[in-house]
N, C-alpha and C. Protein backbone atom coordinates (compact mmCIF):
# COMPACT_ATOMS: atom_id res chain seq x y z
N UNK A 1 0.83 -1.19 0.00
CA UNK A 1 0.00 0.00 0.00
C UNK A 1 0.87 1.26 0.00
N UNK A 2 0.38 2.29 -0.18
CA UNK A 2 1.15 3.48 -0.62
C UNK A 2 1.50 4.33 0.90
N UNK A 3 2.23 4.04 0.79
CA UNK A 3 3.01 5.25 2.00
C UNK A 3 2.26 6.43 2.08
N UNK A 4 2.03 6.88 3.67
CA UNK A 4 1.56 8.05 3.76
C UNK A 4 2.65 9.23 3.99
N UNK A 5 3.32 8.84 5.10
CA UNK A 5 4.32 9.38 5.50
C UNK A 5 5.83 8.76 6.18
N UNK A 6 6.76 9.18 6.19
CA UNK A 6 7.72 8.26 7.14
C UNK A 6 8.13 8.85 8.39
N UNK A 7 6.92 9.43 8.89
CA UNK A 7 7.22 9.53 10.46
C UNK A 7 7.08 8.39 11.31
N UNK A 8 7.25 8.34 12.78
CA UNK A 8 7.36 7.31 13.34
C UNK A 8 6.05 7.56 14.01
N UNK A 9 5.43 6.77 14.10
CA UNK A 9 3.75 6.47 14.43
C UNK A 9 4.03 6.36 15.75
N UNK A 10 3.24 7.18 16.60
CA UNK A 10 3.07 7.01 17.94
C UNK A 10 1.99 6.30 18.37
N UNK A 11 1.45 5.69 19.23
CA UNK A 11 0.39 5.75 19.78
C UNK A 11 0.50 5.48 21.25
N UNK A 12 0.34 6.01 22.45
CA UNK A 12 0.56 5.96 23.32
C UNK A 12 -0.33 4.57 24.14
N UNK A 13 -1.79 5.09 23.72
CA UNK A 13 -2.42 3.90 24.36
C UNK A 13 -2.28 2.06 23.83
N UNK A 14 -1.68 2.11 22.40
CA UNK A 14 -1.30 0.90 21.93
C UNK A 14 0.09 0.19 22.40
N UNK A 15 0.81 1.48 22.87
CA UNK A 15 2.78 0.98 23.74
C UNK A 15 2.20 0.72 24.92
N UNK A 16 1.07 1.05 25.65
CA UNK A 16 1.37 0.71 27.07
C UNK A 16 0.73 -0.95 26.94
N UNK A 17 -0.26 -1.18 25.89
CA UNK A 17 -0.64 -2.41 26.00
C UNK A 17 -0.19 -3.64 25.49
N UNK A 18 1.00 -2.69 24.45
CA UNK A 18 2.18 -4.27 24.47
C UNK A 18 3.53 -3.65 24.36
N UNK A 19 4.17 -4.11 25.61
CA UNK A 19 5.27 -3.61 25.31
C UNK A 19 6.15 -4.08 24.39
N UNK A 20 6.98 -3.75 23.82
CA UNK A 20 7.63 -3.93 22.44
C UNK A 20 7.20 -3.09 21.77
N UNK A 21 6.09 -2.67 21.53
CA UNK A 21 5.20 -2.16 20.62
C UNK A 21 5.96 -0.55 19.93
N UNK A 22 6.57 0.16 20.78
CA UNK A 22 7.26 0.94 20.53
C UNK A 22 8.75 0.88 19.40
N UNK A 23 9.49 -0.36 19.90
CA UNK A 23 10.51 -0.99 19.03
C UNK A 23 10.21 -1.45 17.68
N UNK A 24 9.17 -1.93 17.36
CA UNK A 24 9.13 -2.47 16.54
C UNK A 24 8.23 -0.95 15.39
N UNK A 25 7.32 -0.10 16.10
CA UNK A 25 7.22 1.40 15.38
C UNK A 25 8.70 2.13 14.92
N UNK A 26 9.67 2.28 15.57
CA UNK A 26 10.54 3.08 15.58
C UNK A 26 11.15 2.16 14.53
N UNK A 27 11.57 0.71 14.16
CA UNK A 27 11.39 -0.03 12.79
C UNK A 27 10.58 -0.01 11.53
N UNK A 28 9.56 0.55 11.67
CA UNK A 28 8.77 0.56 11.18
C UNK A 28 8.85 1.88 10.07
N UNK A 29 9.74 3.12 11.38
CA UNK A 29 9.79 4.53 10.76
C UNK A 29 10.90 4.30 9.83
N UNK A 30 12.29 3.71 10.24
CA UNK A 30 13.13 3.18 9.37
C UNK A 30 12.95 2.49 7.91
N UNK A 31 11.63 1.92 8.22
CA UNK A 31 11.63 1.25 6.52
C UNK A 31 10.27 2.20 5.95
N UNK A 32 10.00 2.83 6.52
CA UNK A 32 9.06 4.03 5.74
C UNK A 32 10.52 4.54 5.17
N UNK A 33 11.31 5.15 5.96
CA UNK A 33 12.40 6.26 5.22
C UNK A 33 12.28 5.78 4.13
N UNK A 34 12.88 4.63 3.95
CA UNK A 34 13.91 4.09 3.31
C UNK A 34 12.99 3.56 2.16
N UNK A 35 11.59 3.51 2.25
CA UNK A 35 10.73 3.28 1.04
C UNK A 35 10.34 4.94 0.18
N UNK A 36 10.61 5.89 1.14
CA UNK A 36 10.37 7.39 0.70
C UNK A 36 11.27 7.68 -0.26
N UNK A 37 12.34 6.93 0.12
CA UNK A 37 13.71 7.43 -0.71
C UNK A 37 13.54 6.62 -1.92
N UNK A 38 13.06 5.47 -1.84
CA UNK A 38 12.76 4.64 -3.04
C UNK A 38 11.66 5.12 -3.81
N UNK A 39 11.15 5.79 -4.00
CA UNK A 39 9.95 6.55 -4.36
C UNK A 39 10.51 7.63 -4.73
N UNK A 40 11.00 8.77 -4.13
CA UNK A 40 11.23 9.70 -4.97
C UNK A 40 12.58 9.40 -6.16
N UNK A 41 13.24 8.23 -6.24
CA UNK A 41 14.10 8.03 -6.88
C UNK A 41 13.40 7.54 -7.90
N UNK A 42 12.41 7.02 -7.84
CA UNK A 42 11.58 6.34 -8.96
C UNK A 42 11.09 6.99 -10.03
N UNK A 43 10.42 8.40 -8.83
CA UNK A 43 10.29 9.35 -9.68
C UNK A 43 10.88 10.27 -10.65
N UNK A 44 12.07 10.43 -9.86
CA UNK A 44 12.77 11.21 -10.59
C UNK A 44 13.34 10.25 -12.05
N UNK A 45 12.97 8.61 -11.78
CA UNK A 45 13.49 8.17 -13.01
C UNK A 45 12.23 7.80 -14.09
N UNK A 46 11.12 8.91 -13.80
CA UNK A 46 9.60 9.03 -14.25
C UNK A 46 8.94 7.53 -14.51
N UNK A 47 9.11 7.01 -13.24
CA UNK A 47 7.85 5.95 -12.77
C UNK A 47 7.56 6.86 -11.92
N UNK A 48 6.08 5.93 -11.96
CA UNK A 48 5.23 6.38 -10.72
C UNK A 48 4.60 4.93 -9.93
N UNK A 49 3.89 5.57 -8.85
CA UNK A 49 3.52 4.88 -8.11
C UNK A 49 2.17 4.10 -8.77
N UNK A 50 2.12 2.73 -8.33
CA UNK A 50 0.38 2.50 -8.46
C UNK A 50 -0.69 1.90 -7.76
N UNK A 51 0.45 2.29 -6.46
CA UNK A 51 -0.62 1.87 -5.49
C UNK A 51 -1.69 3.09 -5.08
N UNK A 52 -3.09 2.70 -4.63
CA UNK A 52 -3.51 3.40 -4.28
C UNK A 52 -4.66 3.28 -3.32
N UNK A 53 -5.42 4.15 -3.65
CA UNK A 53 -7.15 4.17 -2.39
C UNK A 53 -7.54 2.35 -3.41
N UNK A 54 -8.25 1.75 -2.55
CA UNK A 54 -9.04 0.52 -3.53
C UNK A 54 -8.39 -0.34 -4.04
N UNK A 55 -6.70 -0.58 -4.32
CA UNK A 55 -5.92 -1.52 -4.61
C UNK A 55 -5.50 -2.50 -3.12
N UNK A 56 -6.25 -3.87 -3.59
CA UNK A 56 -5.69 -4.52 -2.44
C UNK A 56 -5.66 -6.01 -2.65
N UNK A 57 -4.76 -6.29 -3.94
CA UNK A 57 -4.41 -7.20 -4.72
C UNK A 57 -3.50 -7.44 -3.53
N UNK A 58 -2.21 -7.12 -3.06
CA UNK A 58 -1.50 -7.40 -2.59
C UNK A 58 -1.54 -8.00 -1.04
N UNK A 59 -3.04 -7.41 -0.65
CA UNK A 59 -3.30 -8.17 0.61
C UNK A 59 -4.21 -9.33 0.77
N UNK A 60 -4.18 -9.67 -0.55
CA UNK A 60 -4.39 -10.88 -0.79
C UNK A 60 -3.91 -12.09 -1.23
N UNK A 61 -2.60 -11.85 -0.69
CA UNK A 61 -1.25 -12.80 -1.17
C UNK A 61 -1.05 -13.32 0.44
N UNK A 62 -0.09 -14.22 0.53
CA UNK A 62 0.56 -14.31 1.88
C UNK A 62 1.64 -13.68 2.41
N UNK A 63 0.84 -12.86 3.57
CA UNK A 63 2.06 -11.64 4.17
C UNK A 63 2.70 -11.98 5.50
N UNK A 64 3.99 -12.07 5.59
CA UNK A 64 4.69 -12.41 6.20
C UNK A 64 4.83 -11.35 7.77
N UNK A 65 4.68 -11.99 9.08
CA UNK A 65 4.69 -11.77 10.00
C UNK A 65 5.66 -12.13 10.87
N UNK A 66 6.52 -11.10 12.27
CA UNK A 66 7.15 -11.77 12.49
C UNK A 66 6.53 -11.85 13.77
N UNK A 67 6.45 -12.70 14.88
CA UNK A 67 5.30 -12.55 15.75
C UNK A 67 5.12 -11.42 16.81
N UNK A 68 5.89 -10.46 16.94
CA UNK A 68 6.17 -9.02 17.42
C UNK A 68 5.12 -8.31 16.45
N UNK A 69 5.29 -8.09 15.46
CA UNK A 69 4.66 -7.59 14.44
C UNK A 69 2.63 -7.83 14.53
N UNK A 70 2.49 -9.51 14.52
CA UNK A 70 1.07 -10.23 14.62
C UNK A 70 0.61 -9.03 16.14
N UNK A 71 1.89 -9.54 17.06
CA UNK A 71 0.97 -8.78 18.58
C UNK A 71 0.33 -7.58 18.29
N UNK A 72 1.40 -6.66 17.22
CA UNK A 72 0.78 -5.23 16.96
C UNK A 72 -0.42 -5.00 16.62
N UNK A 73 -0.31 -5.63 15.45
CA UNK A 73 -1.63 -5.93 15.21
C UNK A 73 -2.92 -6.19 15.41
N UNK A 74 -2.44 -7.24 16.81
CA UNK A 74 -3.43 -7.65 17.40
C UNK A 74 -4.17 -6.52 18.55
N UNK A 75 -3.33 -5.75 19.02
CA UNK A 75 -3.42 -4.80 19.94
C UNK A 75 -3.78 -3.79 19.83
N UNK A 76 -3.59 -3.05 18.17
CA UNK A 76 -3.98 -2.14 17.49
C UNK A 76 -5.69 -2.51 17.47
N UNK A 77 -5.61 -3.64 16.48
CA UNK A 77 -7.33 -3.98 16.99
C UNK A 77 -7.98 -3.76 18.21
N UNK A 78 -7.54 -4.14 18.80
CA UNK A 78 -8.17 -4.27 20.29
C UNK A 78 -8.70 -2.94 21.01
N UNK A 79 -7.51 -1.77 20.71
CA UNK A 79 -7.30 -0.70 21.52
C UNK A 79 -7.63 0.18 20.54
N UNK A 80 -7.97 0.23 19.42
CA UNK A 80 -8.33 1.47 18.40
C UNK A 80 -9.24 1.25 17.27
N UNK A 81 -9.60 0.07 17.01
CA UNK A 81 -10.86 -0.06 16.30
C UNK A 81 -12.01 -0.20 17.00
N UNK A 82 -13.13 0.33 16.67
CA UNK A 82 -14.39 0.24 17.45
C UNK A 82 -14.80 -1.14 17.50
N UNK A 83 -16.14 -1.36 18.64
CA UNK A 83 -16.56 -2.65 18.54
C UNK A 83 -17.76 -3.08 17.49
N UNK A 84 -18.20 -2.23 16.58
CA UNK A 84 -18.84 -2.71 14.96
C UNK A 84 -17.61 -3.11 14.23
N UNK A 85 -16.54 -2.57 13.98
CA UNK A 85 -15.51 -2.96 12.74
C UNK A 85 -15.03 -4.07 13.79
N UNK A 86 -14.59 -4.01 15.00
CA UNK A 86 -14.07 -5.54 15.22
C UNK A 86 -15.44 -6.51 14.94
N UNK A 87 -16.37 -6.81 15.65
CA UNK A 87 -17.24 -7.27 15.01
C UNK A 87 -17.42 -7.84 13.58
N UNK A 88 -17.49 -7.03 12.62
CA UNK A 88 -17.51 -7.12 10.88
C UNK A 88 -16.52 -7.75 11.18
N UNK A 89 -14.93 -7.69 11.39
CA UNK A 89 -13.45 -8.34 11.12
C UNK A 89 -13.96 -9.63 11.49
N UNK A 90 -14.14 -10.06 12.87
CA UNK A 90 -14.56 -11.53 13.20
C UNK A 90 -15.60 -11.83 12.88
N UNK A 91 -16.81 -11.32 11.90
CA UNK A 91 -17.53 -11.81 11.18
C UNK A 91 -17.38 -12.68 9.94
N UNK A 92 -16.48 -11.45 9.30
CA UNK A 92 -15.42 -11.90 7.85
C UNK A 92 -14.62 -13.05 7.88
N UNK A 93 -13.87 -12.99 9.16
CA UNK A 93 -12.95 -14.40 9.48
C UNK A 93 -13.67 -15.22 9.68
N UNK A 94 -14.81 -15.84 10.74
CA UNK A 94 -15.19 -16.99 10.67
C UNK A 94 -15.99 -17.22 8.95
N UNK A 95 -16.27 -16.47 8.29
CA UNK A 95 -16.75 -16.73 6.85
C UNK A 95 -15.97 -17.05 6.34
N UNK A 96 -14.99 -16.90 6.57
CA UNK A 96 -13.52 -16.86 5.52
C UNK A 96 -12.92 -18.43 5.88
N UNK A 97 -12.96 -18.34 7.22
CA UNK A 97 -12.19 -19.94 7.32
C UNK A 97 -13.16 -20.81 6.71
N UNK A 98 -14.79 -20.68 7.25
CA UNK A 98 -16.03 -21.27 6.35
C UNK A 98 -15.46 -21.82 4.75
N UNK A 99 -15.14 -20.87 4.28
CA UNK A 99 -14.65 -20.97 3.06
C UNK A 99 -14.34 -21.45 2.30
N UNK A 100 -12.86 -21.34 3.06
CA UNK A 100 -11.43 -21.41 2.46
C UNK A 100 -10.64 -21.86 3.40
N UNK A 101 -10.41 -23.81 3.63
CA UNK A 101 -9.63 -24.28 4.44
C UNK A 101 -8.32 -23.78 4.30
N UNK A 102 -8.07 -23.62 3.48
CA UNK A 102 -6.29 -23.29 3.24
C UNK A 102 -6.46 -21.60 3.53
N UNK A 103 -5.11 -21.59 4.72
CA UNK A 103 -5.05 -20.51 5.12
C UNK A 103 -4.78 -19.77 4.06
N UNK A 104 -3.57 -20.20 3.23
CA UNK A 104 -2.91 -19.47 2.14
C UNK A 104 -3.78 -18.58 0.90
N UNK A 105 -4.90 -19.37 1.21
CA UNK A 105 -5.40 -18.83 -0.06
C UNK A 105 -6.56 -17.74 0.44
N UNK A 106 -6.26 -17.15 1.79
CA UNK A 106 -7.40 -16.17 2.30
C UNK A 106 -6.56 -14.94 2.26
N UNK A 107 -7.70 -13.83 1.74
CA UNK A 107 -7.01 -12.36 2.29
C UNK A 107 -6.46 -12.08 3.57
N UNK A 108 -5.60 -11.07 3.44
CA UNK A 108 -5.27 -10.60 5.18
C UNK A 108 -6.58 -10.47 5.84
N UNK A 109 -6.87 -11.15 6.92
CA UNK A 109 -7.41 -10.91 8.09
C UNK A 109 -8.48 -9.47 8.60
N UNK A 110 -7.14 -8.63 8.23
CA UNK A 110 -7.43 -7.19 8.66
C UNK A 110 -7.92 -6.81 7.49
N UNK A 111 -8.37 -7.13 6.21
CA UNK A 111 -8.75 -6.14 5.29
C UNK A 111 -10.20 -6.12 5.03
N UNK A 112 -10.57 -4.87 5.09
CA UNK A 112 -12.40 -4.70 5.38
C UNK A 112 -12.73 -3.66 4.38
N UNK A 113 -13.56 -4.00 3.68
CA UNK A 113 -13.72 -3.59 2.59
C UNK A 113 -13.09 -2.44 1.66
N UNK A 114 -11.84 -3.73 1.17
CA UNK A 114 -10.98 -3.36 0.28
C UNK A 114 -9.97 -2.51 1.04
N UNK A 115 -9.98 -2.19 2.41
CA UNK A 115 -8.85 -1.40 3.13
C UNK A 115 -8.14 -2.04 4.26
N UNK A 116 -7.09 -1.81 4.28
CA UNK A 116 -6.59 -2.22 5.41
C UNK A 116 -6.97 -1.45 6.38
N UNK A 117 -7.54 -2.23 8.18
CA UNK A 117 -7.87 -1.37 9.04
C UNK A 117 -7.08 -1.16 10.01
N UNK A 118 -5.40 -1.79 9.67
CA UNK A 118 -5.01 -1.59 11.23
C UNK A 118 -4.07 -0.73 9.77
N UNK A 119 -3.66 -0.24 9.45
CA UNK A 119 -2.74 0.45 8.11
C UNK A 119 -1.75 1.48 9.15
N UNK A 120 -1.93 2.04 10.06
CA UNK A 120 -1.20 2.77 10.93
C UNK A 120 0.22 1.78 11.23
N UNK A 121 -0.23 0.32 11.67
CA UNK A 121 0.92 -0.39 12.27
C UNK A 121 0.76 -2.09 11.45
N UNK A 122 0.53 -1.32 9.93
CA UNK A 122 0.72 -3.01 9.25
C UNK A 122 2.30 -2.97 9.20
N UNK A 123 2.40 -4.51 8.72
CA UNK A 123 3.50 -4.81 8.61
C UNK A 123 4.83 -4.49 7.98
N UNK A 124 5.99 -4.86 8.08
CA UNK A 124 6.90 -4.14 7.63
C UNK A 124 6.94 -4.70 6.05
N UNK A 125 6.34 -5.86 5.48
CA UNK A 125 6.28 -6.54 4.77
C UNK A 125 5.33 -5.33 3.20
N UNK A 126 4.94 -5.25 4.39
CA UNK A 126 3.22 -4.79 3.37
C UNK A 126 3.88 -2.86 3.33
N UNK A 127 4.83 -2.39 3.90
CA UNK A 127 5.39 -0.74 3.50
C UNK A 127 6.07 -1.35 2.79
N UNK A 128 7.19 -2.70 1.97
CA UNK A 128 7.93 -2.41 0.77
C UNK A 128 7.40 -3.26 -0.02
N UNK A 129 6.17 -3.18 -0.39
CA UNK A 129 5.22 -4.05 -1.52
C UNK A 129 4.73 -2.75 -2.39
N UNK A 130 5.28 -2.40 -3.10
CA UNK A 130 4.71 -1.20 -3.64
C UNK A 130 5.11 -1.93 -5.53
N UNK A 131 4.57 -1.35 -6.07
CA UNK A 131 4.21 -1.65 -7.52
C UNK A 131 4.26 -0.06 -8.20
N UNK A 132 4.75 -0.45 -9.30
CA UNK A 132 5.08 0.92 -10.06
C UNK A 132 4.36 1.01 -11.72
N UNK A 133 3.84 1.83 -12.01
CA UNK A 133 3.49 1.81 -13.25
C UNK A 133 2.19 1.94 -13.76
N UNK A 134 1.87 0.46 -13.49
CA UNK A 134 0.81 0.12 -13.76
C UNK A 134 -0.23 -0.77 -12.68
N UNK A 135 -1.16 -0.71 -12.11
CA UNK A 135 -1.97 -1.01 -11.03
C UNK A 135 -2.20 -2.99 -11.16
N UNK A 136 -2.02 -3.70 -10.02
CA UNK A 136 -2.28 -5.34 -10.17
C UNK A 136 -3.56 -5.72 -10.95
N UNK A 137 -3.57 -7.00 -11.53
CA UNK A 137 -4.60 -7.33 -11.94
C UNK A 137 -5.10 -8.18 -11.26
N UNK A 138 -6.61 -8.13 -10.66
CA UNK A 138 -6.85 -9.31 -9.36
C UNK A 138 -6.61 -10.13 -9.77
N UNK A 139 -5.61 -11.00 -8.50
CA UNK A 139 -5.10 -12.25 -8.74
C UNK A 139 -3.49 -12.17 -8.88
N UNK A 140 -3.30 -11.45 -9.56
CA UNK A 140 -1.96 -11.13 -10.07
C UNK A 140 -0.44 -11.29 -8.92
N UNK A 141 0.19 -11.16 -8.96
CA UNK A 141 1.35 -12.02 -8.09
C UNK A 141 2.65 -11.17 -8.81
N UNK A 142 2.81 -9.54 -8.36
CA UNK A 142 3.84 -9.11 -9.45
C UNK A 142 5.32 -8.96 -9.33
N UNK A 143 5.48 -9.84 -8.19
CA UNK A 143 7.05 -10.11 -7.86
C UNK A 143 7.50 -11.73 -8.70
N UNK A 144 6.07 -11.99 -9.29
CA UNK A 144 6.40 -13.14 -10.31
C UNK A 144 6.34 -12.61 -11.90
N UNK A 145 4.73 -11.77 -12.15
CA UNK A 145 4.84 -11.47 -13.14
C UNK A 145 5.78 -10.54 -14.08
N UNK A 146 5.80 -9.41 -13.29
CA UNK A 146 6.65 -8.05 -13.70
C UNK A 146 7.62 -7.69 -12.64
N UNK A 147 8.68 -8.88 -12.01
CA UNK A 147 9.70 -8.04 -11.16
C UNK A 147 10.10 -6.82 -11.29
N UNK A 148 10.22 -6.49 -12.89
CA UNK A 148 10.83 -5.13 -13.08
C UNK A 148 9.94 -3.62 -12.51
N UNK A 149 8.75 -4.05 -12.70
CA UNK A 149 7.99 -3.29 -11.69
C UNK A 149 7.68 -2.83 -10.36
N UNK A 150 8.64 -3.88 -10.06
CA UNK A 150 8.20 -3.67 -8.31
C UNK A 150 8.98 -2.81 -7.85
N UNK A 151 9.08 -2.02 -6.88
CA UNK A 151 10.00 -1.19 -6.08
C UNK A 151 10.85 -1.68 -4.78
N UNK A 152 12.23 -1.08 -5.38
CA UNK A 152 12.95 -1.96 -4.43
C UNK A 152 13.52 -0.99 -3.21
N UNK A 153 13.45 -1.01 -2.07
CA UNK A 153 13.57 -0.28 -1.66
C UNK A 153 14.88 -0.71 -0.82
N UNK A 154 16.07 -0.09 0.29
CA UNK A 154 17.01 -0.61 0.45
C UNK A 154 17.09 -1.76 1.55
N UNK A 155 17.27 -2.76 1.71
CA UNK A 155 17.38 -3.53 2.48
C UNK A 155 17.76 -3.56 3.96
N UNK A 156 18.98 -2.75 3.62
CA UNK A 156 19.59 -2.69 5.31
C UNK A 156 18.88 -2.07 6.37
N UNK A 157 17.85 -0.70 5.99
CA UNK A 157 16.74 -0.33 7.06
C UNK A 157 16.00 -1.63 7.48
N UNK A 158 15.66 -2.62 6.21
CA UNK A 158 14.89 -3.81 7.32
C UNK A 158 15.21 -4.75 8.12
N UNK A 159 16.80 -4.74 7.79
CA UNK A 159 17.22 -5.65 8.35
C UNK A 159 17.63 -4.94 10.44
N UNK A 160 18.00 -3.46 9.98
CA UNK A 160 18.14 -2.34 10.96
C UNK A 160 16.76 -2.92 11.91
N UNK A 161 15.71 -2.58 11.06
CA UNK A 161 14.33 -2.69 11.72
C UNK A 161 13.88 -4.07 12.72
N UNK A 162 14.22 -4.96 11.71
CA UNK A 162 14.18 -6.56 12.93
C UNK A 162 15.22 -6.39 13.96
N UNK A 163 16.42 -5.90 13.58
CA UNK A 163 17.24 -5.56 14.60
C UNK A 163 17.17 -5.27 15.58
N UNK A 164 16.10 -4.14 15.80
CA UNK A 164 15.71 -2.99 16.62
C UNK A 164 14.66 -3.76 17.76
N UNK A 165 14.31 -4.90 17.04
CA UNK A 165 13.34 -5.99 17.92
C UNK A 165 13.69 -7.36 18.93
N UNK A 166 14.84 -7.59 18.22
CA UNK A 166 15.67 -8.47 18.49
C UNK A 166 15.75 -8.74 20.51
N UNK A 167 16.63 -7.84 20.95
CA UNK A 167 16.39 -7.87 22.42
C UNK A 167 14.83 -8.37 22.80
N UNK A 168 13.87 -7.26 22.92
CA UNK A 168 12.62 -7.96 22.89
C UNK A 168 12.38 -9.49 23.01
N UNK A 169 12.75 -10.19 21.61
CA UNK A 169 12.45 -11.58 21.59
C UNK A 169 13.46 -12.12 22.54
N UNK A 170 14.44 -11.95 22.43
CA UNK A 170 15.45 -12.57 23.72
C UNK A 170 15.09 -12.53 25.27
N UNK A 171 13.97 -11.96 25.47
CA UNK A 171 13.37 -11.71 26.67
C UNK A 171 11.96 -12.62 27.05
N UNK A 172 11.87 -12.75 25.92
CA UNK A 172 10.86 -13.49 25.79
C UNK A 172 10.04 -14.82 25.31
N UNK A 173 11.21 -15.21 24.33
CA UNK A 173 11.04 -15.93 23.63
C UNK A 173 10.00 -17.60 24.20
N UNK A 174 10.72 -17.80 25.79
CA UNK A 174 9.95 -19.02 26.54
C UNK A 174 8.47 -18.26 26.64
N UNK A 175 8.10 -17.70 26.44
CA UNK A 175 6.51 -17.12 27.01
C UNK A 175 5.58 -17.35 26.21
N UNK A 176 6.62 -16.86 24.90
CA UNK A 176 5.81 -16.82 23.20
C UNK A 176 5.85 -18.35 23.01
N UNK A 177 6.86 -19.63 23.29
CA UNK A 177 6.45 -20.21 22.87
C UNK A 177 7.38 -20.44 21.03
N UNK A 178 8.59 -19.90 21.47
CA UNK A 178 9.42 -19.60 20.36
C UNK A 178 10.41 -20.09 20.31
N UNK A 179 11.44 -20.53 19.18
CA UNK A 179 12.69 -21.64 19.74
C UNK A 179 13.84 -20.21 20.40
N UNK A 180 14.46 -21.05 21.07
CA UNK A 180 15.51 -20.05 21.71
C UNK A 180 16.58 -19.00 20.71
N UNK A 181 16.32 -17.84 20.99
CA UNK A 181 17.38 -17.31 20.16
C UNK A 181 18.92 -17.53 20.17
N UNK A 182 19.41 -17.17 19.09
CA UNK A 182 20.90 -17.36 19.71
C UNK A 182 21.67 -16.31 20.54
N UNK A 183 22.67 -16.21 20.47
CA UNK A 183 23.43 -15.31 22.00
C UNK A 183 24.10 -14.32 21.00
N UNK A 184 24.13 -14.43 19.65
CA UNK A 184 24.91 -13.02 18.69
C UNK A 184 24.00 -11.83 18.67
N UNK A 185 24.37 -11.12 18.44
CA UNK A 185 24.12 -9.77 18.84
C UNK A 185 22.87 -9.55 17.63
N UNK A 186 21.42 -8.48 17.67
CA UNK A 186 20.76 -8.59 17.13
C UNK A 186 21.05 -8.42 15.64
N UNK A 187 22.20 -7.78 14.95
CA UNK A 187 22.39 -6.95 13.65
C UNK A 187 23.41 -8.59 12.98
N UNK A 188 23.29 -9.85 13.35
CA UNK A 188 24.07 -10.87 13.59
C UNK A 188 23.38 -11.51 12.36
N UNK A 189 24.16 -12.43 11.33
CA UNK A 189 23.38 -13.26 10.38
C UNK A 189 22.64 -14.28 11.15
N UNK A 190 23.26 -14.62 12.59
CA UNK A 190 22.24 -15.71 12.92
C UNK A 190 21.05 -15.46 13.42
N UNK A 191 21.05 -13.72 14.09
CA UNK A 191 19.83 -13.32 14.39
C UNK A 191 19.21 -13.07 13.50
N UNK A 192 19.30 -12.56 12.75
CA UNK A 192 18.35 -12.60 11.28
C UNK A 192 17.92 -13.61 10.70
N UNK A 193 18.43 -15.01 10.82
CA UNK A 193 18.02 -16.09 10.46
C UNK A 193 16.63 -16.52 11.27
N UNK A 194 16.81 -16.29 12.50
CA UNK A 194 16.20 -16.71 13.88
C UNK A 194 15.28 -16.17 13.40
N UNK A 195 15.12 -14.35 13.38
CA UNK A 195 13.91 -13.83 12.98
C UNK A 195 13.29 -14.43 11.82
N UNK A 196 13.87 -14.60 10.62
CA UNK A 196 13.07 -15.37 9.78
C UNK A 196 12.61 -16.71 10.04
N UNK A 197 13.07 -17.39 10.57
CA UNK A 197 12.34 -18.81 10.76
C UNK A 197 11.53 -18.39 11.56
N UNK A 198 10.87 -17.52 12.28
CA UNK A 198 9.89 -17.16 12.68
C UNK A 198 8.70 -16.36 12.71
N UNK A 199 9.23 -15.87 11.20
CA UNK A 199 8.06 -15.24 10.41
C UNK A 199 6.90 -16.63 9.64
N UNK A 200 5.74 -16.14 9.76
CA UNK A 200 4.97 -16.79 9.04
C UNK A 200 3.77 -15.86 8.36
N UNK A 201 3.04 -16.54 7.35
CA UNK A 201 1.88 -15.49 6.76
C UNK A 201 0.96 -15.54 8.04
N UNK A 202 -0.03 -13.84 8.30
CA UNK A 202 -0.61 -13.83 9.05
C UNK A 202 -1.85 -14.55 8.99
N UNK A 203 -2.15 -14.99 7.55
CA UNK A 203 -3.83 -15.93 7.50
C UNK A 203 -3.24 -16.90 8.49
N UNK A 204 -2.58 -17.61 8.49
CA UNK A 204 -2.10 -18.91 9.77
C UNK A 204 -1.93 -18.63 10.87
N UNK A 205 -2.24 -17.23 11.67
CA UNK A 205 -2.09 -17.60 12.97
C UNK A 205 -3.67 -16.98 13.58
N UNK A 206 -3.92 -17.31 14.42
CA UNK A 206 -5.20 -17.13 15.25
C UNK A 206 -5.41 -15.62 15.51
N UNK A 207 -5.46 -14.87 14.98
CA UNK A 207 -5.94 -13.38 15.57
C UNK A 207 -6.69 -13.03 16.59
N UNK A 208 -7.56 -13.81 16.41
CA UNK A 208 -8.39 -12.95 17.54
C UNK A 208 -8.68 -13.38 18.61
């Protein structure tokens, strides 16, 4: 989805109700930058953007979570959407699993008609999914069809960004229910590994 801004999103009443929640925003502001910068470079090499209001091809793929990230999410719901849109959300989901046994093949969770509702603190996944040019065709998959389209934005802010989370999980990891991290420092190839084996798409985990 299209970047609004790359400030760092506050919300006061959503940090006190999970902590982390702050670390993983201030990550979050890092890979906004760093998608801003990819954007106006785009421009200046006259692409444009095509994401927009009503495009939500892309949240209908499988989006990768790392489970710091899911809590946000989860908490954002909880503490800032009203109780009609949560409602509609866990209306949609039990229809949806109804459905469509395979997690894989369900929209994000959070998307309510055609928008994302937690979009303040989606994922870091879903700020460098951006598409250039020309707008998806439902269904469409354009890191298969048209790589050359996609926008690449720089890597090392995300890797900065899991970084920035890292401690967190080391604190926690027996609670969550997570394999043990290792003892290298968060900016570490093995911590980055760790974090990825522990990303999964969010249709597979229990939201609500």
């Amino acid at each position: 989805m299209l970047p609004r801004n790359s400030g760092r999103h506050r919300d006061a009443l959503v940090e006190r109700a999970l902590p982390g929640a702050g670390l993983l925003l201030a990550g979050c502001a890092k890979v906004d930058a760093s998608v801003a910068e990819a954007v106006a470079a785009a421009r200046k090499a006259g692409r444009a953007l095509a994401c927009g209001p009503g495009c939500d091809t892309c949240c209908r793929q499988p989006i990768p979570v790392t489970p710091l990230e899911f809590l946000l999410l989860r908490a954002h719901m909880r503490v800032r959407l009203d109780a009609t849109t949560r409602a509609r959300l866990e209306a949609q989901h039990e229809a949806q699993l109804a459905a469509e046994p395979e997690p894989l093949h369900r929209p994000c969770p959070f998307l309510l008609d055609g928008s994302c509702s937690v979009y303040a603190v989606r994922p870091l996944a879903c700020r460098r999914y951006l598409v250039l040019d020309r707008a998806c065709a439902p269904g469409e998959v354009c890191t298969q069809s048209r790589p050359e389209d996609m926008l690449i934005p720089a890597r090392r802010p995300l890797l900065e960004a899991l970084a920035l989370t890292f401690p967190w999980y080391a604190a926690r990891w027996r609670e969550l229910g997570l394999p043990e991290p290792p003892a290298a420092g968060p900016a570490s190839e093995a911590a980055q590994a760790w974090l990825r084996s522990v990303t999964v798409p969010v249709q597979s985990l229990a939201w609500n």
